[in-house]
PDB file of N, CA and C in Angstrom:
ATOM      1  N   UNK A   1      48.291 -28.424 -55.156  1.00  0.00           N
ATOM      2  CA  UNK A   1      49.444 -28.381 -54.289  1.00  0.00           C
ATOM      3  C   UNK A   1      49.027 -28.435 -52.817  1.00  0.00           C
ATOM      4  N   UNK A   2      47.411 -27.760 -52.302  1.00  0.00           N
ATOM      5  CA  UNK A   2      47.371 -27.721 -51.351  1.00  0.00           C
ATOM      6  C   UNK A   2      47.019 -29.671 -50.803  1.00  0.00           C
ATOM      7  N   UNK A   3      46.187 -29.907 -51.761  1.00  0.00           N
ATOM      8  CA  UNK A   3      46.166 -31.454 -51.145  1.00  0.00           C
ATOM      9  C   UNK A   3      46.907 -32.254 -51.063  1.00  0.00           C
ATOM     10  N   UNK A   4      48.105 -32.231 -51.359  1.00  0.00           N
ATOM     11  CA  UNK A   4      49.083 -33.155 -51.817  1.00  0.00           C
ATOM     12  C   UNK A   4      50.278 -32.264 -49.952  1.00  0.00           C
ATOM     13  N   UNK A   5      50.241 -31.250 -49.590  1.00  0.00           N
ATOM     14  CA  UNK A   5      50.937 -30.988 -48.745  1.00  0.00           C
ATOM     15  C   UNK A   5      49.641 -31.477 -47.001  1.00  0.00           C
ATOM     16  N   UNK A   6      48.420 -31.129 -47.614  1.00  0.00           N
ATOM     17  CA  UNK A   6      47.150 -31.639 -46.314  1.00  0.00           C
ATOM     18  C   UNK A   6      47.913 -33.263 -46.409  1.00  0.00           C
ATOM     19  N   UNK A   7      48.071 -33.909 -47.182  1.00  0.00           N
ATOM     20  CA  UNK A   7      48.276 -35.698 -47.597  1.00  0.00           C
ATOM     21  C   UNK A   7      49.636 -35.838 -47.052  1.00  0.00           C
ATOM     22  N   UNK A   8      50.304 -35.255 -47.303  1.00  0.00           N
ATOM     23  CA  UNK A   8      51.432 -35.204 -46.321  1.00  0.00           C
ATOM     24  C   UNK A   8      51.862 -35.022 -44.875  1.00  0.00           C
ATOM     25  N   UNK A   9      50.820 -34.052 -44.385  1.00  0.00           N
ATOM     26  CA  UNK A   9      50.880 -33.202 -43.117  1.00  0.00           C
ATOM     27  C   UNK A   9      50.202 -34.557 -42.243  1.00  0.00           C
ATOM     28  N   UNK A  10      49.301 -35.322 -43.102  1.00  0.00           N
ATOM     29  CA  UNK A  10      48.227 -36.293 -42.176  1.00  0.00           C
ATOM     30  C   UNK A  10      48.773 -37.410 -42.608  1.00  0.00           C
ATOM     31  N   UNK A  11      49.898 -37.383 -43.329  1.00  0.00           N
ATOM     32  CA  UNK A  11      50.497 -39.350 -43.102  1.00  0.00           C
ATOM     33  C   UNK A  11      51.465 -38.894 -42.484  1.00  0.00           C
ATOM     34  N   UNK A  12      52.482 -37.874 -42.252  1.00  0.00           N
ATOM     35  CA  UNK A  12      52.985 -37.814 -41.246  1.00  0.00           C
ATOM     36  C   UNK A  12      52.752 -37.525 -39.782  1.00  0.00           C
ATOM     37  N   UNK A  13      51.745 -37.285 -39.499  1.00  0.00           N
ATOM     38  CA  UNK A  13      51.118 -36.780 -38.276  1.00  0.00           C
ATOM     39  C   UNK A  13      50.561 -38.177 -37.975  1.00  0.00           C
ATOM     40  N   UNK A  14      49.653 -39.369 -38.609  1.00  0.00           N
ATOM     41  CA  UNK A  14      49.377 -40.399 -38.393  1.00  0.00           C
ATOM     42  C   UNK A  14      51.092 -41.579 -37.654  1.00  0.00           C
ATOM     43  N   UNK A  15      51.900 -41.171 -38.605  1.00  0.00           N
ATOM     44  CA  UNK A  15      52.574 -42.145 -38.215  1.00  0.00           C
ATOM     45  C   UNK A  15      53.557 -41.536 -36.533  1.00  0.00           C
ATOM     46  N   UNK A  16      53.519 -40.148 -36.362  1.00  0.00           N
ATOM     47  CA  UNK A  16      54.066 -40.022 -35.235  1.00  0.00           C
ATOM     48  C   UNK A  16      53.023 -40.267 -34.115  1.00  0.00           C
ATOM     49  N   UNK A  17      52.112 -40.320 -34.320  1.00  0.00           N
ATOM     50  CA  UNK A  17      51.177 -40.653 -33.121  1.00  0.00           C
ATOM     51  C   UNK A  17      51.109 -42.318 -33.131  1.00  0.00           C
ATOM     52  N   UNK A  18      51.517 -42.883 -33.821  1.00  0.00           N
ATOM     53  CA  UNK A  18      51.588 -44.587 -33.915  1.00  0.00           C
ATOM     54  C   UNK A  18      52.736 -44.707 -33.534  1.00  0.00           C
ATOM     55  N   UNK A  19      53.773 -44.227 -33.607  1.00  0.00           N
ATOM     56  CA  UNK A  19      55.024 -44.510 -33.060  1.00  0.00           C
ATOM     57  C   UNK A  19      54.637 -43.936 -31.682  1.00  0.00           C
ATOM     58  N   UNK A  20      54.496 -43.291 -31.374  1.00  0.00           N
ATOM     59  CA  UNK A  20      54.606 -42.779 -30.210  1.00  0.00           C
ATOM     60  C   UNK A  20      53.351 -43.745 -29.130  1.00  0.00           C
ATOM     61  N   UNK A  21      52.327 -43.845 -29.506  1.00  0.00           N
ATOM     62  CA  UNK A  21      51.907 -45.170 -28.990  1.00  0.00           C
ATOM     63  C   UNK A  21      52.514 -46.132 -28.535  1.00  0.00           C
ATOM     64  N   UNK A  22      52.991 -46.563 -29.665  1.00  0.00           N
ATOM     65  CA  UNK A  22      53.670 -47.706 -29.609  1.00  0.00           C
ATOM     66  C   UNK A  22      54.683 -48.023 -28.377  1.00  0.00           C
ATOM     67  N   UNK A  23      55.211 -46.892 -28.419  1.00  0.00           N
ATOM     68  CA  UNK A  23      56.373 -46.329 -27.922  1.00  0.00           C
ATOM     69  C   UNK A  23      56.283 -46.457 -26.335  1.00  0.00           C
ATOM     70  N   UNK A  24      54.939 -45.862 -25.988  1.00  0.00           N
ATOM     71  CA  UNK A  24      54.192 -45.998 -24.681  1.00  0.00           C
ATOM     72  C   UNK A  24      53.904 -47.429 -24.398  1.00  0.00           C
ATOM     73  N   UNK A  25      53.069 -47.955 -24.933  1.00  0.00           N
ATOM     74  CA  UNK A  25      52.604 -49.399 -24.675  1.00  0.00           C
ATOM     75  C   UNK A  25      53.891 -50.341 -24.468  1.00  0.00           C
ATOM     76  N   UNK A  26      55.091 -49.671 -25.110  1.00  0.00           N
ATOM     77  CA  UNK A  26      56.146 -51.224 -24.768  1.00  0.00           C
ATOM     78  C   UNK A  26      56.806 -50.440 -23.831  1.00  0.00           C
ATOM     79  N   UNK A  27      56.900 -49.245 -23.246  1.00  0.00           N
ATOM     80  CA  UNK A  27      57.579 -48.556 -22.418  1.00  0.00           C
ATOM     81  C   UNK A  27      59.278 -48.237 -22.834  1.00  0.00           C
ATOM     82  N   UNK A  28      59.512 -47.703 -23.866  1.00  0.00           N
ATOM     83  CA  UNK A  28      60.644 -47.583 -24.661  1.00  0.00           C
ATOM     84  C   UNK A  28      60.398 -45.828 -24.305  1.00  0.00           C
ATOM     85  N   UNK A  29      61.185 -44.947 -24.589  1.00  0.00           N
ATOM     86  CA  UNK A  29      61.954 -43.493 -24.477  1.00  0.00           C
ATOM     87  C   UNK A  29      61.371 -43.287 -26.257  1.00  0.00           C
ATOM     88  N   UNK A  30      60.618 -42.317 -26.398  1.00  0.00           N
ATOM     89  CA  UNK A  30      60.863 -41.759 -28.175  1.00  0.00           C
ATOM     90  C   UNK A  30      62.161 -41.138 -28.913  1.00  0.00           C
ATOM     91  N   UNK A  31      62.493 -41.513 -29.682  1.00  0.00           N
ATOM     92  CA  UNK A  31      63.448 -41.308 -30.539  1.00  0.00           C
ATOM     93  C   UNK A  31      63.305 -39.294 -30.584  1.00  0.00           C
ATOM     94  N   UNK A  32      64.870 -38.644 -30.747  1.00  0.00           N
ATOM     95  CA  UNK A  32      64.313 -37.587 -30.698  1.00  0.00           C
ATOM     96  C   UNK A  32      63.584 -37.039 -31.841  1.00  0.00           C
ATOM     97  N   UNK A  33      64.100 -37.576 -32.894  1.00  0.00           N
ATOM     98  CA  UNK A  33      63.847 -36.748 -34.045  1.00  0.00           C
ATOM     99  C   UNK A  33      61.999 -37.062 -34.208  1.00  0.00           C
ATOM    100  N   UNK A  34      61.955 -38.254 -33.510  1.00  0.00           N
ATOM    101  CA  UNK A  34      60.176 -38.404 -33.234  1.00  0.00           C
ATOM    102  C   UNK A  34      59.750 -37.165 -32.301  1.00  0.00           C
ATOM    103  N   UNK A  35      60.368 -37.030 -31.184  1.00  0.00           N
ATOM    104  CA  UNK A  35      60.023 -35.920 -30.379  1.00  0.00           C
ATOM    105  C   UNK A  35      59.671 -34.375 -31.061  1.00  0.00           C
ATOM    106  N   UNK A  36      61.074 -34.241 -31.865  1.00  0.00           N
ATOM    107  CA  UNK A  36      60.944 -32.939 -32.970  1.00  0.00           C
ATOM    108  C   UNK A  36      60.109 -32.907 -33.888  1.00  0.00           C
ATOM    109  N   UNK A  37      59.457 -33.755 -34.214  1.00  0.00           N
ATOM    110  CA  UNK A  37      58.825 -33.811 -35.384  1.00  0.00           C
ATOM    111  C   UNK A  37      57.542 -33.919 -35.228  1.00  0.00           C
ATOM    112  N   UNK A  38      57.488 -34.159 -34.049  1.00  0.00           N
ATOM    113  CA  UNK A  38      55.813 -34.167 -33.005  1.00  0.00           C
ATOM    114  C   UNK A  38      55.932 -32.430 -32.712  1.00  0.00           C
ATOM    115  N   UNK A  39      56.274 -32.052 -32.130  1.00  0.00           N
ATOM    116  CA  UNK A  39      56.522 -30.652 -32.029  1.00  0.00           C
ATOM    117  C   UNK A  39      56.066 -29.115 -32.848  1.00  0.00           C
ATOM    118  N   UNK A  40      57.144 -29.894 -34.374  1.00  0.00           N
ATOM    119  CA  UNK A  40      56.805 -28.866 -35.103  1.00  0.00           C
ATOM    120  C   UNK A  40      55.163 -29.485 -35.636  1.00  0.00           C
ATOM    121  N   UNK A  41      55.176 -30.160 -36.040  1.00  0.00           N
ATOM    122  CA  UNK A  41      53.748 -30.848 -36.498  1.00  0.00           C
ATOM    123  C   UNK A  41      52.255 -29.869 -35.097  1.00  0.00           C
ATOM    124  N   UNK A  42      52.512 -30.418 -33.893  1.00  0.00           N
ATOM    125  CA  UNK A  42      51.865 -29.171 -32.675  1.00  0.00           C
ATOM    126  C   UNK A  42      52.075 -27.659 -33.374  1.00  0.00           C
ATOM    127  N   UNK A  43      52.846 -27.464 -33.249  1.00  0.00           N
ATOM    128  CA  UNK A  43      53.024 -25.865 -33.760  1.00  0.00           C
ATOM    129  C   UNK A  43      52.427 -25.345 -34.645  1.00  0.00           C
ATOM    130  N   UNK A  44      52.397 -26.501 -35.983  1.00  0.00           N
ATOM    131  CA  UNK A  44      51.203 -26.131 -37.122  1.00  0.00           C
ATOM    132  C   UNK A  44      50.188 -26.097 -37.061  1.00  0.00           C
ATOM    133  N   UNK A  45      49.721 -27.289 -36.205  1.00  0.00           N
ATOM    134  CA  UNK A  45      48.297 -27.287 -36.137  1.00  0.00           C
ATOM    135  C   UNK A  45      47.361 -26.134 -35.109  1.00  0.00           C
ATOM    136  N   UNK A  46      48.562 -25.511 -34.266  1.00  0.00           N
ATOM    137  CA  UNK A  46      47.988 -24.508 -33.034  1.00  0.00           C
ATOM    138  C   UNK A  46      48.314 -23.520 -34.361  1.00  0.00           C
ATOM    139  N   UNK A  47      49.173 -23.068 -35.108  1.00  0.00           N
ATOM    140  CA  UNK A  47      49.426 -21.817 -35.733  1.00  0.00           C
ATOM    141  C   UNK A  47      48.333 -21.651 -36.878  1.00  0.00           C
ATOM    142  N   UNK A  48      47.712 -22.932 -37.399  1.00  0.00           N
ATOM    143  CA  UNK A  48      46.618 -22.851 -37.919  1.00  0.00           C
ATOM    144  C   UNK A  48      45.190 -22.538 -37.409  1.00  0.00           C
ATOM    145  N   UNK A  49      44.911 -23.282 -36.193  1.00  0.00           N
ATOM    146  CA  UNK A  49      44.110 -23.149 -35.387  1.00  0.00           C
ATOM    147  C   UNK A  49      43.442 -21.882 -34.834  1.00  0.00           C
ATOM    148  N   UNK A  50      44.974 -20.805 -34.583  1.00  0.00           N
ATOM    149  CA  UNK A  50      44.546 -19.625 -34.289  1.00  0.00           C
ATOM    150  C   UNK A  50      44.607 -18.460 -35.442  1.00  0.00           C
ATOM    151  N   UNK A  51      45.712 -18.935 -36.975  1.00  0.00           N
ATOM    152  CA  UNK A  51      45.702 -18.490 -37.809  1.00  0.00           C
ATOM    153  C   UNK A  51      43.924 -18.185 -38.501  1.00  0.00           C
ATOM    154  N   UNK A  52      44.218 -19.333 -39.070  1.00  0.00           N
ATOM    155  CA  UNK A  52      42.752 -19.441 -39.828  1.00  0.00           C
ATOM    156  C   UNK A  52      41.162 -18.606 -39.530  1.00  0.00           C
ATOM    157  N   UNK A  53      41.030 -18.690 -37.911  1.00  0.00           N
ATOM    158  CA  UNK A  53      39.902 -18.017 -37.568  1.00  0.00           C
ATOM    159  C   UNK A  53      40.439 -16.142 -38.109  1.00  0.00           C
ATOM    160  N   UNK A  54      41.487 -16.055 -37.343  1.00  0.00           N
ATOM    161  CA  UNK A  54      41.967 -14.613 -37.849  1.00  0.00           C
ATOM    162  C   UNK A  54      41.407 -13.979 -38.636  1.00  0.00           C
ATOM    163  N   UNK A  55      42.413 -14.632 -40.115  1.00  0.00           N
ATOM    164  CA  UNK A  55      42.051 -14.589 -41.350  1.00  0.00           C
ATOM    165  C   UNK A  55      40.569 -14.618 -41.817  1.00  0.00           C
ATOM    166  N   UNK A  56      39.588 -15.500 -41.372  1.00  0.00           N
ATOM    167  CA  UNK A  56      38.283 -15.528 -41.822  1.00  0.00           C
ATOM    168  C   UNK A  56      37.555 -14.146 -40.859  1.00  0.00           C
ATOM    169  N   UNK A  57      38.013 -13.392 -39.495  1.00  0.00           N
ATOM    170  CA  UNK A  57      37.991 -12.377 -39.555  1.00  0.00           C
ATOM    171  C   UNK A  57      37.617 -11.517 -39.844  1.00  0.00           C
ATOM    172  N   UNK A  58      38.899 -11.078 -40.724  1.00  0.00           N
ATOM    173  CA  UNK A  58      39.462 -10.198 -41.764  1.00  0.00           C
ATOM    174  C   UNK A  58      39.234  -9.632 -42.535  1.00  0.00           C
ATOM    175  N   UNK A  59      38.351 -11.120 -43.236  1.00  0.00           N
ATOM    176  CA  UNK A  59      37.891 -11.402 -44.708  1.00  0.00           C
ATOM    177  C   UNK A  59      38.958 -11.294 -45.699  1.00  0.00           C
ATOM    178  N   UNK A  60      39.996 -11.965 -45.561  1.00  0.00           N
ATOM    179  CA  UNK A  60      41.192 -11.898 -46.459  1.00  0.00           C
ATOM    180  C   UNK A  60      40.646 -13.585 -47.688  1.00  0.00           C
ATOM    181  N   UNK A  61      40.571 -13.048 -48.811  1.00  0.00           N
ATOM    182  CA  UNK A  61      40.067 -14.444 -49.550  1.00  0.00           C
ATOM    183  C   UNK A  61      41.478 -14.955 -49.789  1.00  0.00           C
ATOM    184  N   UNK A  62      41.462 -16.223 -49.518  1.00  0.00           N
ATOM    185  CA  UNK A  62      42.925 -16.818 -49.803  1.00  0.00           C
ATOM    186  C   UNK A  62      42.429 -17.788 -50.875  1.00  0.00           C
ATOM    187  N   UNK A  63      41.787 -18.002 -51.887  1.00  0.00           N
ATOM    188  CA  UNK A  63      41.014 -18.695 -52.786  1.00  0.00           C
ATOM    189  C   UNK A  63      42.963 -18.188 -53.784  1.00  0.00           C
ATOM    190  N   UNK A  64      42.845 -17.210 -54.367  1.00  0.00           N
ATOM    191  CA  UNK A  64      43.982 -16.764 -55.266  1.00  0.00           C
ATOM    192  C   UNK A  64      45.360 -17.170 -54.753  1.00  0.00           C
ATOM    193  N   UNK A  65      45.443 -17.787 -53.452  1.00  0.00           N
ATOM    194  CA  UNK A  65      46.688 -17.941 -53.270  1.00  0.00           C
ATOM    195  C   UNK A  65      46.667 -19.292 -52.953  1.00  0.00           C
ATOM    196  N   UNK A  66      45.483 -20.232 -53.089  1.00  0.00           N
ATOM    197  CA  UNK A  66      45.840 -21.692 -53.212  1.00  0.00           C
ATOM    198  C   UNK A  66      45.918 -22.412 -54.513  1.00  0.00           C
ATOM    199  N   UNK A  67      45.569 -21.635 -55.916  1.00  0.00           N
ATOM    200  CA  UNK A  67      45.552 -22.094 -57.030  1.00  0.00           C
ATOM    201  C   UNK A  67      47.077 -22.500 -58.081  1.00  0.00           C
TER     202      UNK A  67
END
């Protein structure tokens, strides 16, 4: 379950940074729901970023809660 949501998180994260390129190079405004969706996608990756070290920390094994 966890790879199949990582496979998700990174084809959607690929395609908002290609739109949003894109977006730049022809000089067009981003769509909002591109804007929102860039956003929360930021939020995960900072909430992981500072999550994760935490947790390793801790020493909390999260092995039992990805199976």
């Amino acid at each position: 379950m966890l790879q199949f949501a990582v496979l998700i998180y990174g084809l959607t994260l690929m395609f908002v940074l290609t739109s949003a390129a894109r977006n730049r190079r022809e000089g067009r405004d981003h769509a909002p729901v591109l804007a929102y969706v860039g956003y929360v996608l930021c939020g995960i990756s900072a909430g992981a970023a500072v999550g994760l070290p935490v947790v390793a920390t801790l020493g909390v094994d999260l092995a039992p809660y990805m199976a």
